[in-house]
C-alpha atoms as a PDB file:
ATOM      1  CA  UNK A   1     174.496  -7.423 -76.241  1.00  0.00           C
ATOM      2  CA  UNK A   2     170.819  -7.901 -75.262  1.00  0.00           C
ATOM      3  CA  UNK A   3     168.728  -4.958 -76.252  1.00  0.00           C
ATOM      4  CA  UNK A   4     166.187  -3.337 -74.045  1.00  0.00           C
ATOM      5  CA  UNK A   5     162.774  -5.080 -74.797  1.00  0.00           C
ATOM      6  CA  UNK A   6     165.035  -8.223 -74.251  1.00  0.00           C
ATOM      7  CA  UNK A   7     164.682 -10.112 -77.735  1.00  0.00           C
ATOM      8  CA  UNK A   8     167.716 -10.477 -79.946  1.00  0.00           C
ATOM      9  CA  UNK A   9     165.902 -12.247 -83.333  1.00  0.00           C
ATOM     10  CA  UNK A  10     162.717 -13.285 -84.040  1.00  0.00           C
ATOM     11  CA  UNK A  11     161.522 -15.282 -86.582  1.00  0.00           C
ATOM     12  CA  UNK A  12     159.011 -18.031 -87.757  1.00  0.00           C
ATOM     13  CA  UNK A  13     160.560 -21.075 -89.166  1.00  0.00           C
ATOM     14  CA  UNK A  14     159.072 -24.067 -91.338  1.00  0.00           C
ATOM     15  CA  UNK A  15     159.931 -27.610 -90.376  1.00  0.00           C
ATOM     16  CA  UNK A  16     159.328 -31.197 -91.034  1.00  0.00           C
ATOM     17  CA  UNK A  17     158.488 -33.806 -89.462  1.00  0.00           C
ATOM     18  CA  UNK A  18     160.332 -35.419 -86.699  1.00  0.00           C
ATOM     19  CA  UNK A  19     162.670 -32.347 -86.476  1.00  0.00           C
ATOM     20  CA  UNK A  20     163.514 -31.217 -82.990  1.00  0.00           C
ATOM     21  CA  UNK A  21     163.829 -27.636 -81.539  1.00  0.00           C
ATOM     22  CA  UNK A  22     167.404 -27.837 -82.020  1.00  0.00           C
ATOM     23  CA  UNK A  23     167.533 -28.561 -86.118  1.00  0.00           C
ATOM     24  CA  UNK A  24     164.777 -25.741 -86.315  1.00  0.00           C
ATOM     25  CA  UNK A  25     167.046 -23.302 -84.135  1.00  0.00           C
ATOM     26  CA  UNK A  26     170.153 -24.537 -86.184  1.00  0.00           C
ATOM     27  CA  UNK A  27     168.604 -24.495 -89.965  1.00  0.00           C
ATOM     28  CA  UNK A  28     167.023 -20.873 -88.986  1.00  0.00           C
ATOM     29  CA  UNK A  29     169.840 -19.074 -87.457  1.00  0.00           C
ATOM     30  CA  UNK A  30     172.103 -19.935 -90.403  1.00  0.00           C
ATOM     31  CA  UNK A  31     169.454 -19.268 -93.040  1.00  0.00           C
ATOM     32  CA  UNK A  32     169.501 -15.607 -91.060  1.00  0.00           C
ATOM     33  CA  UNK A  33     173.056 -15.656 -90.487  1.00  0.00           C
ATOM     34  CA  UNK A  34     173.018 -15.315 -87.192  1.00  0.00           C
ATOM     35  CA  UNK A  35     175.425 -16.401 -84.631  1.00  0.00           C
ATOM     36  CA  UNK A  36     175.187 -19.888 -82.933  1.00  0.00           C
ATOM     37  CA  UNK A  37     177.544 -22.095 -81.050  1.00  0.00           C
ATOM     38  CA  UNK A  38     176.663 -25.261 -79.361  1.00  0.00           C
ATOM     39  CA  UNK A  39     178.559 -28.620 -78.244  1.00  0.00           C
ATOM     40  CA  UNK A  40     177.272 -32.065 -79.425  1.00  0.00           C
ATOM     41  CA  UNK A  41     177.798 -35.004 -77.062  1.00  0.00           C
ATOM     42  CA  UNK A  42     177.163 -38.199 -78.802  1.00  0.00           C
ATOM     43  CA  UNK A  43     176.604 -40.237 -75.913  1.00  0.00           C
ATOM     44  CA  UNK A  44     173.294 -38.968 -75.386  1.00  0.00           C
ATOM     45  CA  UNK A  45     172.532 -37.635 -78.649  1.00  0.00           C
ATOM     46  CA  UNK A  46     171.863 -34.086 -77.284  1.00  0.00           C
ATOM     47  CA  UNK A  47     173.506 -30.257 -78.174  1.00  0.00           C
ATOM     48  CA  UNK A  48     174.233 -27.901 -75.538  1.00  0.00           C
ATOM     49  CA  UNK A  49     173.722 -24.317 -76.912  1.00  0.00           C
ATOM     50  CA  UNK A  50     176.665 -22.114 -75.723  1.00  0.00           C
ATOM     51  CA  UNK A  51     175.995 -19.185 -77.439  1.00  0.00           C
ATOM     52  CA  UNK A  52     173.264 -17.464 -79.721  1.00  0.00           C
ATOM     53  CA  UNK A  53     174.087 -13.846 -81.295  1.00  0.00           C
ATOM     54  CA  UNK A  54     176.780 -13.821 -79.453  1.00  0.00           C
ATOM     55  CA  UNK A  55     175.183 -14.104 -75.984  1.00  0.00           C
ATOM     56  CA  UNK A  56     177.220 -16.957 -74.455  1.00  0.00           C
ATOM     57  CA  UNK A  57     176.395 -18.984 -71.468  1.00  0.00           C
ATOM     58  CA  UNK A  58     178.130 -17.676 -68.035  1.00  0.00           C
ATOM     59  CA  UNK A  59     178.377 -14.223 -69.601  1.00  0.00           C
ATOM     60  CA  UNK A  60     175.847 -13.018 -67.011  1.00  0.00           C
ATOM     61  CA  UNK A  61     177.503 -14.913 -64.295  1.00  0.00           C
ATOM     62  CA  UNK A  62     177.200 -18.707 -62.881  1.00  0.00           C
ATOM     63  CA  UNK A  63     173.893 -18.980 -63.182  1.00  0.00           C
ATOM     64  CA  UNK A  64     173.379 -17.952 -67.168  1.00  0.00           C
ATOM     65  CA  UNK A  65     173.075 -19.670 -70.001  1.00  0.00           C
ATOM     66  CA  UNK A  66     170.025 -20.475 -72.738  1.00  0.00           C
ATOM     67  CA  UNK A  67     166.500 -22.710 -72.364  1.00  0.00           C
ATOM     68  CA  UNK A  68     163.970 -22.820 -74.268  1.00  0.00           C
ATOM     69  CA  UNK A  69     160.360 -22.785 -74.269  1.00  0.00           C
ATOM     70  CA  UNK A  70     157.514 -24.416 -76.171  1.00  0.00           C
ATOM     71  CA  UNK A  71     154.384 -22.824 -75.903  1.00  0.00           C
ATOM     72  CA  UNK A  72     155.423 -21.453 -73.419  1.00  0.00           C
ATOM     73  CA  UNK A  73     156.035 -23.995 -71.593  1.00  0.00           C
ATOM     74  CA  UNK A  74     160.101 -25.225 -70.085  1.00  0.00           C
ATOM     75  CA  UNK A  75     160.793 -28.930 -71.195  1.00  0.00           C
ATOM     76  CA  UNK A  76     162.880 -30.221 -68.656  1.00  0.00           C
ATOM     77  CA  UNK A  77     165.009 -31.921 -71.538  1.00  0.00           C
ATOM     78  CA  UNK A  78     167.120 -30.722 -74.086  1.00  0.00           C
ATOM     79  CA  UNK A  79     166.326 -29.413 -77.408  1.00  0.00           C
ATOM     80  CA  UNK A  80     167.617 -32.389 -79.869  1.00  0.00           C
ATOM     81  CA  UNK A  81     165.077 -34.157 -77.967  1.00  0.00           C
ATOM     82  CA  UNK A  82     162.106 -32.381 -78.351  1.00  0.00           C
ATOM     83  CA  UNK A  83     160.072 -32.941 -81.353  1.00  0.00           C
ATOM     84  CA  UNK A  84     158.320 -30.074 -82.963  1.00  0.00           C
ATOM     85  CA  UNK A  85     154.701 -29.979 -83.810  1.00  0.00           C
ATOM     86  CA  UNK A  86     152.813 -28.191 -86.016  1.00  0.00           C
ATOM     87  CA  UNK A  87     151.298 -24.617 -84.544  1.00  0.00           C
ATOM     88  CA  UNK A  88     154.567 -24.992 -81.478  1.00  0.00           C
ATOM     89  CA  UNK A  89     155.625 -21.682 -80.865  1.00  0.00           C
ATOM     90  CA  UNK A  90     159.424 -22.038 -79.849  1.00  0.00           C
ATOM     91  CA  UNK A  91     161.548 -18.949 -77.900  1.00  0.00           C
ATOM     92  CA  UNK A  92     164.611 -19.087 -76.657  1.00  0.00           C
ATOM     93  CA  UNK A  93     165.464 -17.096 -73.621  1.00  0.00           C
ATOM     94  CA  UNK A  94     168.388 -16.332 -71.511  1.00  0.00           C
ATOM     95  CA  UNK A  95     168.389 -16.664 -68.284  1.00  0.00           C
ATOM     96  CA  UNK A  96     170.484 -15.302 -65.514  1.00  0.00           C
ATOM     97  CA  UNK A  97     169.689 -17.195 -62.671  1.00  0.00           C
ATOM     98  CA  UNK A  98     168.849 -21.068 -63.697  1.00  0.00           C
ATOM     99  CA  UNK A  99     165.241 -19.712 -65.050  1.00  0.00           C
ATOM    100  CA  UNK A 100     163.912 -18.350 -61.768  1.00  0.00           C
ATOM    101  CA  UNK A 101     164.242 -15.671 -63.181  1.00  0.00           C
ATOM    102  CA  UNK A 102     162.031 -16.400 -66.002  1.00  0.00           C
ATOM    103  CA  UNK A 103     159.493 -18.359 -63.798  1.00  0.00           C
ATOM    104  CA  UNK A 104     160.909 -21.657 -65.144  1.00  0.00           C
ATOM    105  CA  UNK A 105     161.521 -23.123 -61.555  1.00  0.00           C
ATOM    106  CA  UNK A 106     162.339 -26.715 -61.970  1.00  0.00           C
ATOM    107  CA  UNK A 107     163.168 -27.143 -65.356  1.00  0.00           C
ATOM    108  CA  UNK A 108     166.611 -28.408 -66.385  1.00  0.00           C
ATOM    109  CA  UNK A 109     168.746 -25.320 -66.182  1.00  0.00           C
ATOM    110  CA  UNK A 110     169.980 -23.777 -69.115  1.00  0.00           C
ATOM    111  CA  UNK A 111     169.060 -26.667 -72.043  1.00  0.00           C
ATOM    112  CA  UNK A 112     171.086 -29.528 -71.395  1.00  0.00           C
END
């Protein structure tokens, strides 16, 4: 499922304010009709994104799953908490080993 330079959909996005990474991901994907599954958990007001285009967390073993960036940097916190600001360049990448692999040592792990 992931292609050989490694991106699966790009695209730039418009947002207002006080939106988080998470509605721009949400609103964006659909408006593409792309593929995106995710858990809410109320209790802390956060989504966990299980899958994108099909690429599901755990497909590429224990240690997989989705986190995201902001200028290229890792929040260690999820993406309904992040609050986007204008000229933020978001990417989501997958990871399959807890973002070592994408030199994102010591963020969260995946986006939770």
């Amino acid at each position: 499922l992931v292609p050989a330079d490694g991106i699966l959909f790009t695209a730039e996005a418009e947002f207002s304010q006080g939106e988080s990474v998470f509605n721009v991901l949400q609103r964006t994907l659909k408006q593409h009709k792309q593929h995106l599954e995710f858990e809410q958990t109320p209790l802390y007001n956060s989504a966990y994104i299980e899958g994108i285009c099909n690429l599901y967390a755990f497909d590429a073993g224990a240690l997989s799953g989705w986190m995201y960036s902001v200028n290229d940097t890792f929040p260690n916190y999820g993406c309904s908490q992040y609050t986007v600001q204008p000229g933020d360049v978001i990417e989501w990448h997958y990871t399959c080993d807890l973002g070592a692999d994408l030199g994102a040592e010591g963020a969260s792990g995946n986006n939770q």
